[in-house]
Protein backbone atom coordinates (compact mmCIF):
# COMPACT_ATOMS: atom_id res chain seq x y z
CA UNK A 1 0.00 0.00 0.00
CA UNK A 2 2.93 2.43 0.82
CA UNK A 3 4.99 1.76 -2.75
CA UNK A 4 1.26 1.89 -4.22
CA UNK A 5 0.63 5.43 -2.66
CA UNK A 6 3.89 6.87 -3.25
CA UNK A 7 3.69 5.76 -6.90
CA UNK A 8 0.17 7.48 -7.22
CA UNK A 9 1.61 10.80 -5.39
CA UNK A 10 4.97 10.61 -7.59
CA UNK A 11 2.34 10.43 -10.49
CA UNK A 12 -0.12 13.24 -9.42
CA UNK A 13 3.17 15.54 -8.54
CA UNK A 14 4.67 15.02 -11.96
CA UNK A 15 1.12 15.98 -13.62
CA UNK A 16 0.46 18.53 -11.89
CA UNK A 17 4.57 19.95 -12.90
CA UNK A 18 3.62 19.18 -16.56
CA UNK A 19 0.48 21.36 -16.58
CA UNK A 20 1.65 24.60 -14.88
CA UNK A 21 3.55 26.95 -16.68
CA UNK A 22 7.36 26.63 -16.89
CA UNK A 23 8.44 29.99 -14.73
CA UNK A 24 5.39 28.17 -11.62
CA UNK A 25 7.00 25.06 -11.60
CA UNK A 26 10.49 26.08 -11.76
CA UNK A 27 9.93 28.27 -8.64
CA UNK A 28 8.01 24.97 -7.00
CA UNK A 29 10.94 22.72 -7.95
CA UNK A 30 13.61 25.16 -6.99
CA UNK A 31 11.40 25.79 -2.80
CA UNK A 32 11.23 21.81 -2.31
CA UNK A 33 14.88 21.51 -2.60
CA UNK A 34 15.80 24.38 -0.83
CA UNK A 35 13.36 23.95 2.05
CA UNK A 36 14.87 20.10 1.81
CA UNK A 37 18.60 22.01 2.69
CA UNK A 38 17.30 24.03 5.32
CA UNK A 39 15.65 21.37 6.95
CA UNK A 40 18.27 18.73 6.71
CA UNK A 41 21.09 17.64 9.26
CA UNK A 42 24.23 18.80 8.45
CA UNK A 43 27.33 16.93 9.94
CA UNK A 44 31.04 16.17 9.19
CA UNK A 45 32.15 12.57 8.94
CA UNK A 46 35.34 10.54 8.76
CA UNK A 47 34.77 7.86 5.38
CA UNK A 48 37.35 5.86 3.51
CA UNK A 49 37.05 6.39 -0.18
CA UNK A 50 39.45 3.68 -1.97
CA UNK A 51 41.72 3.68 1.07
CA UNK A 52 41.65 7.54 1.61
CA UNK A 53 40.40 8.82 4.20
CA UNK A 54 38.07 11.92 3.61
CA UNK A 55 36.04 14.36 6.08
CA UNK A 56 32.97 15.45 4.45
CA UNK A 57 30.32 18.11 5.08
CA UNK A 58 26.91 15.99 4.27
CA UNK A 59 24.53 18.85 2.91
CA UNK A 60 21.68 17.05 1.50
CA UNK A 61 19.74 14.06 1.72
CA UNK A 62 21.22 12.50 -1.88
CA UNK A 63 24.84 13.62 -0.46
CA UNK A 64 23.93 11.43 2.65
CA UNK A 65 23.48 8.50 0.20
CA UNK A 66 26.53 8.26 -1.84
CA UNK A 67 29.04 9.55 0.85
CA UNK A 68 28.04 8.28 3.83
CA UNK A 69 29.93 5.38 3.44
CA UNK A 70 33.24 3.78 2.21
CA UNK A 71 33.93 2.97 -1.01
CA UNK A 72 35.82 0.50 -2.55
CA UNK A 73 38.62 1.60 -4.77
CA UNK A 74 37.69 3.08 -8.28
CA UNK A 75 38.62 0.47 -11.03
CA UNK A 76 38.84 3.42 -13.55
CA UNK A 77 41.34 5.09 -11.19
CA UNK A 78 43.66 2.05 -10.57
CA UNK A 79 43.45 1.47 -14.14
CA UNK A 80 44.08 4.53 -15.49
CA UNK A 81 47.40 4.60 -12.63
CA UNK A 82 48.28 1.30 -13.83
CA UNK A 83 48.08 1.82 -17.57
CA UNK A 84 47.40 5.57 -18.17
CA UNK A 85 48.80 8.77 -18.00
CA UNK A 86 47.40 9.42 -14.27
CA UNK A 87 50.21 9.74 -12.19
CA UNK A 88 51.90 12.21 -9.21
CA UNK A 89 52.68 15.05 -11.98
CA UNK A 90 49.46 14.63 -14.03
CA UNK A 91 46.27 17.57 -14.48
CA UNK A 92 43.62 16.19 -14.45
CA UNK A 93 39.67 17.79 -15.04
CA UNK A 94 37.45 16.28 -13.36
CA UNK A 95 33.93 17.42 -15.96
CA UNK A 96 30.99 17.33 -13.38
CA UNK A 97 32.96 17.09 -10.03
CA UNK A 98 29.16 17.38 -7.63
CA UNK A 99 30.85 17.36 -3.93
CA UNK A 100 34.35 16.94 -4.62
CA UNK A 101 34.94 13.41 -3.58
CA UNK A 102 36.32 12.05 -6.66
CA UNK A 103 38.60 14.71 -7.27
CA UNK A 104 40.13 14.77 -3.91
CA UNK A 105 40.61 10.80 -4.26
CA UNK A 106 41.89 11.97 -7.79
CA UNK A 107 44.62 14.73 -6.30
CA UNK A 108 46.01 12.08 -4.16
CA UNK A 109 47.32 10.05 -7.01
CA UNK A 110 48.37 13.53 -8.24
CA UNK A 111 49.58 14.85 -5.56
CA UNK A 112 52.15 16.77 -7.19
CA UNK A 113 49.80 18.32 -10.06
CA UNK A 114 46.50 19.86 -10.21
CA UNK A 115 42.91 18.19 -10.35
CA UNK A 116 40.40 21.06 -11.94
CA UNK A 117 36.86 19.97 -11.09
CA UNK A 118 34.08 21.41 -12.31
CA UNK A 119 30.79 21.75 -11.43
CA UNK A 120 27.35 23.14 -12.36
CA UNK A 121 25.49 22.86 -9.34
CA UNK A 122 26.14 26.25 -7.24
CA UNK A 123 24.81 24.27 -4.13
CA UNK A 124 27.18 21.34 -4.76
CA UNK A 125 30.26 23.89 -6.24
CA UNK A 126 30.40 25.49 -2.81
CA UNK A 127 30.31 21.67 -0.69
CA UNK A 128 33.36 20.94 -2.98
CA UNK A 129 35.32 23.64 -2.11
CA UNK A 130 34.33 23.48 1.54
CA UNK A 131 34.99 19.75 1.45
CA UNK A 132 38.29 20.02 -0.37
CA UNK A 133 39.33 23.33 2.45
CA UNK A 134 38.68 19.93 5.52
CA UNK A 135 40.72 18.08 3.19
CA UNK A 136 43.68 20.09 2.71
CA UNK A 137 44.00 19.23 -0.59
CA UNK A 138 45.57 22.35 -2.06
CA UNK A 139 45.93 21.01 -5.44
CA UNK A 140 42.61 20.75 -6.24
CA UNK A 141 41.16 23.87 -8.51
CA UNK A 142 36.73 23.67 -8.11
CA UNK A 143 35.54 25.72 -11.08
CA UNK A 144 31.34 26.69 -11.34
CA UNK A 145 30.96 26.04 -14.27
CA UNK A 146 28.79 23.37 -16.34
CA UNK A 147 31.21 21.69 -19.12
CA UNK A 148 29.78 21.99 -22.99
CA UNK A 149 31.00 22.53 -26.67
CA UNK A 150 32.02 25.65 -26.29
CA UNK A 151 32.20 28.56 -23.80
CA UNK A 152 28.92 30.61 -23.18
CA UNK A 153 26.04 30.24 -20.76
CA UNK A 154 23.86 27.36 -20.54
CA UNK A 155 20.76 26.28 -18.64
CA UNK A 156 21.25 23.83 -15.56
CA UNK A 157 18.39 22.02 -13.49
CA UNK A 158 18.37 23.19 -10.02
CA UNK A 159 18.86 19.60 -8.32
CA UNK A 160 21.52 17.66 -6.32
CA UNK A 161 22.58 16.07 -9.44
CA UNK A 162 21.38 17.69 -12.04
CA UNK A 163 22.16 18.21 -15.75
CA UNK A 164 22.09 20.30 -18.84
CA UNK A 165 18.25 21.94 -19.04
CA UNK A 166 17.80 22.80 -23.17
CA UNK A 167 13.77 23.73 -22.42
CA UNK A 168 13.77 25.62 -18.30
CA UNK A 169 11.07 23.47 -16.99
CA UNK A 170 12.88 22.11 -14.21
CA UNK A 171 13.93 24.33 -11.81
CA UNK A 172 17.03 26.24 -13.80
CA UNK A 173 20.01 28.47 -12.85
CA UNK A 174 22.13 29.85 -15.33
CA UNK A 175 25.87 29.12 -15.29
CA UNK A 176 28.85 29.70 -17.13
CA UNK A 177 29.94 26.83 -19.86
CA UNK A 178 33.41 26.16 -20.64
CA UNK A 179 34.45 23.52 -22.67
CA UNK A 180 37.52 21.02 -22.42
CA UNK A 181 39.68 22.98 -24.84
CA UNK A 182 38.84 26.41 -23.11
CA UNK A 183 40.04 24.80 -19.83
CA UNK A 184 43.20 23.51 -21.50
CA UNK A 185 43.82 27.27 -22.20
CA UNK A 186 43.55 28.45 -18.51
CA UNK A 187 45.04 25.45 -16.90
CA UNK A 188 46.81 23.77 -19.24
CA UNK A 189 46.37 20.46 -21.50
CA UNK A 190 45.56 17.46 -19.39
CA UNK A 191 46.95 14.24 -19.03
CA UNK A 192 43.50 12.64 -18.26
CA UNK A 193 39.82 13.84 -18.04
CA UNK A 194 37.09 12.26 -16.14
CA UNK A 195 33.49 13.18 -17.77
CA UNK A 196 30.70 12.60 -15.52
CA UNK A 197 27.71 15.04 -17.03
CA UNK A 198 24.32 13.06 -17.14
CA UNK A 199 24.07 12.58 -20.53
CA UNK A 200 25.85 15.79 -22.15
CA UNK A 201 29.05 13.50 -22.31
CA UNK A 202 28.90 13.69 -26.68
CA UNK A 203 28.65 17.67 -26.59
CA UNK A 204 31.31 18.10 -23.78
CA UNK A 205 33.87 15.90 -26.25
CA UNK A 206 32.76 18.04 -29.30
CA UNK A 207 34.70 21.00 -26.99
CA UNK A 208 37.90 19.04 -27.08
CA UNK A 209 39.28 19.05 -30.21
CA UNK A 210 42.49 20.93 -29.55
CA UNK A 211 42.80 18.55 -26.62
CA UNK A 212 42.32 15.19 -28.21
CA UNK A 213 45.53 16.71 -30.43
CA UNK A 214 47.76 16.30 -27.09
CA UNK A 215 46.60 12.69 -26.26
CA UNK A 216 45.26 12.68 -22.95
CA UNK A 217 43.37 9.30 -21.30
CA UNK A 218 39.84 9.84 -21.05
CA UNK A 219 37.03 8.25 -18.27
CA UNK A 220 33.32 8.63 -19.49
CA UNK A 221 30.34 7.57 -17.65
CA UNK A 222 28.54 6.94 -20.67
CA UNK A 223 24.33 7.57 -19.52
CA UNK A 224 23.13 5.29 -22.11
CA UNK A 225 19.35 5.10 -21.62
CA UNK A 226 19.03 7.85 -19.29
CA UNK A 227 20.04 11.09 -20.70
CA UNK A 228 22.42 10.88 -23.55
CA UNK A 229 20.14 10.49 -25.91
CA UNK A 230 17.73 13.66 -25.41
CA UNK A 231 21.12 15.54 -26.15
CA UNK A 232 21.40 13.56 -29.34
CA UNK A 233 24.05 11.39 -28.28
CA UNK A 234 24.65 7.47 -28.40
CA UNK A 235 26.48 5.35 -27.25
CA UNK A 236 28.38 4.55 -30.90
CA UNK A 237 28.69 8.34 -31.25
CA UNK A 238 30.46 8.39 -28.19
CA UNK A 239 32.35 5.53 -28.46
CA UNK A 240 33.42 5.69 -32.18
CA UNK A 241 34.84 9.21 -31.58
CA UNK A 242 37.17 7.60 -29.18
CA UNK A 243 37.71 4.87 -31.46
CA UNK A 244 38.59 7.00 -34.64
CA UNK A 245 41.14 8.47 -32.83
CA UNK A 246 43.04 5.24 -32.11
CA UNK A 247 42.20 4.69 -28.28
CA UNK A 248 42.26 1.79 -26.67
CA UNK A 249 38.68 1.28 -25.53
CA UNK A 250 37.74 -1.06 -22.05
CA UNK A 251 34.06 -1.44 -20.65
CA UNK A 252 32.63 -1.67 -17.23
CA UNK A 253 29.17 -2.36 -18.11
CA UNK A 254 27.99 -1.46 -14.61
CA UNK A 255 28.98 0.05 -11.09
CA UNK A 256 31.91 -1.58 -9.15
CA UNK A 257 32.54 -4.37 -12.15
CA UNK A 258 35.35 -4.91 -13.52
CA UNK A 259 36.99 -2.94 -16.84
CA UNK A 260 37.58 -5.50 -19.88
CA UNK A 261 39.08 -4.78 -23.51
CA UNK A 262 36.29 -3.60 -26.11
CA UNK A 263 34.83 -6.30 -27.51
CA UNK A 264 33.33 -4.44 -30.48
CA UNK A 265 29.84 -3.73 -29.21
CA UNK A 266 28.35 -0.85 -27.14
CA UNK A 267 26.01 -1.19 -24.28
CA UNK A 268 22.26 0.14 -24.52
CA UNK A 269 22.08 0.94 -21.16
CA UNK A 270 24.38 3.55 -18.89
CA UNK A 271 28.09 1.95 -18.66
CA UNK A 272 31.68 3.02 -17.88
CA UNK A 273 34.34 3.60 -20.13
CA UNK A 274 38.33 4.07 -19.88
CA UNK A 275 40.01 5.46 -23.03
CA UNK A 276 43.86 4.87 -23.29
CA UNK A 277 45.81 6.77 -25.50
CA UNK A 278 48.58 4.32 -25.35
């Protein structure tokens, strides 16, 4: 009866968000999350993320979820350490950093570069930097910004993980877009980029160009299925990009398996990918 109500509530709520007018529920979406912050219990704790330990500020119910915990080390990490370019010397961008955790676990492995991560999400940008501050972790660069083609401004749903907004309906704030080759400019080329944009993953490598010319390793969380198509992505236009260029290709097709070589066929649903330049 409870899964039954909640599913008719979930239903009625989105209805009712489809039939006002964009500006109404924008405001609406944009109150329940911030009443949500106000209202929630913020805390520091102590979590080991691959072996690291980290202190994080949990702001939010969703940040509550993913971070308080530990985490097994990232296979994309160890492989990219292993077989990539991601060493103690290495910049690295981090495209759609939310709360910082990955970069920090990132800018120990660098230690003696930079990690630039960038994020959309003003709410989130400001956790990073607070989180990276309890950290120490000097050599990490948090940039608000939402990662695209090219430099400009772009849409960006108000939510704890949100992504690109093309049509405003969704609770929106506008933000700055840079793109991969714009960042290159300011920071310099990297030796590996992690993309992690709900589904904008094809446009943010159409900003790269100058980039790709310098070879750098690439992770992609490919959303296959859940966003990268209403950007007018795929997961062969992704993946045949990479493969054009002469990159070795592996696969996780799901969180926490392993990577394994290409085998010629892309997944259909959301998936991990590690692109070596060799």
């Amino acid at each position: 009866m409870r899964t039954t109500l909640k599913g008719v509530l979930a239903t009625v709520r989105r209805s009712v968000g489809e039939a006002l007018p964009a500006p109404v529920a924008s405001w609406l979406r944009i109150g329940r999350r911030r009443w949500a912050e106000v209202t929630f219990r913020r805390r520091i704790v102590e979590r080991s993320f691959g072996g690291l330990p980290l202190r994080l500020e949990l702001t939010d119910p969703l940040a509550e979820s993913w971070y308080d915990r530990d985490w097994d080390p990232l296979g994309e990490i160890e492989l990219l350490r292993s077989r990539g370019r991601l060493g103690a010397e290495s910049t690295v961008f981090d495209l759609g950093g939310h709360q910082g955790v990955v970069a920090m676990m990132l800018a120990a492995v660098a230690e003696d570069g930079t990690v630039v991560a960038v994020e959309a999400d003003s709410h989130n940008h400001v956790v990073a930097r607070h989180n990276a501050e309890l950290n120490g972790c000097e050599n990490v660069v948090n940039v608000h910004a939402v990662a695209a083609a090219a430099p400009g401004r772009l849409g960006f749903t108000a939510q704890w993980n949100g992504n690109v907004d093309l049509d405003g309906r969704f609770g929106t704030e506008r933000v700055q877009a840079v793109s991969v080759d714009s960042l290159a400019e300011q920071y310099g080329f990297p030796s590996v980029v992690f993309v992690d944009v709900e589904g904008y993953e094809l446009e943010v490598l159409k900003g790269a160009e100058k980039t790709f010319a310098t070879r750098p390793d690439w992770f992609i969380e490919v959303h296959a299925g859940c966003g990268l198509e209403r950007f007018g992505g795929s997961s062969e236009a992704v993946g045949e990009l990479l493969v054009d260029r002469d990159y070795e290709i592996h696969i996780a097709p799901g969180e926490g398996l392993p990577f394994e070589p290409w085998d010629g066929t892309w997944p259909s649903s959301r998936f991990f990918l590690v692109a070596l330049a060799g």
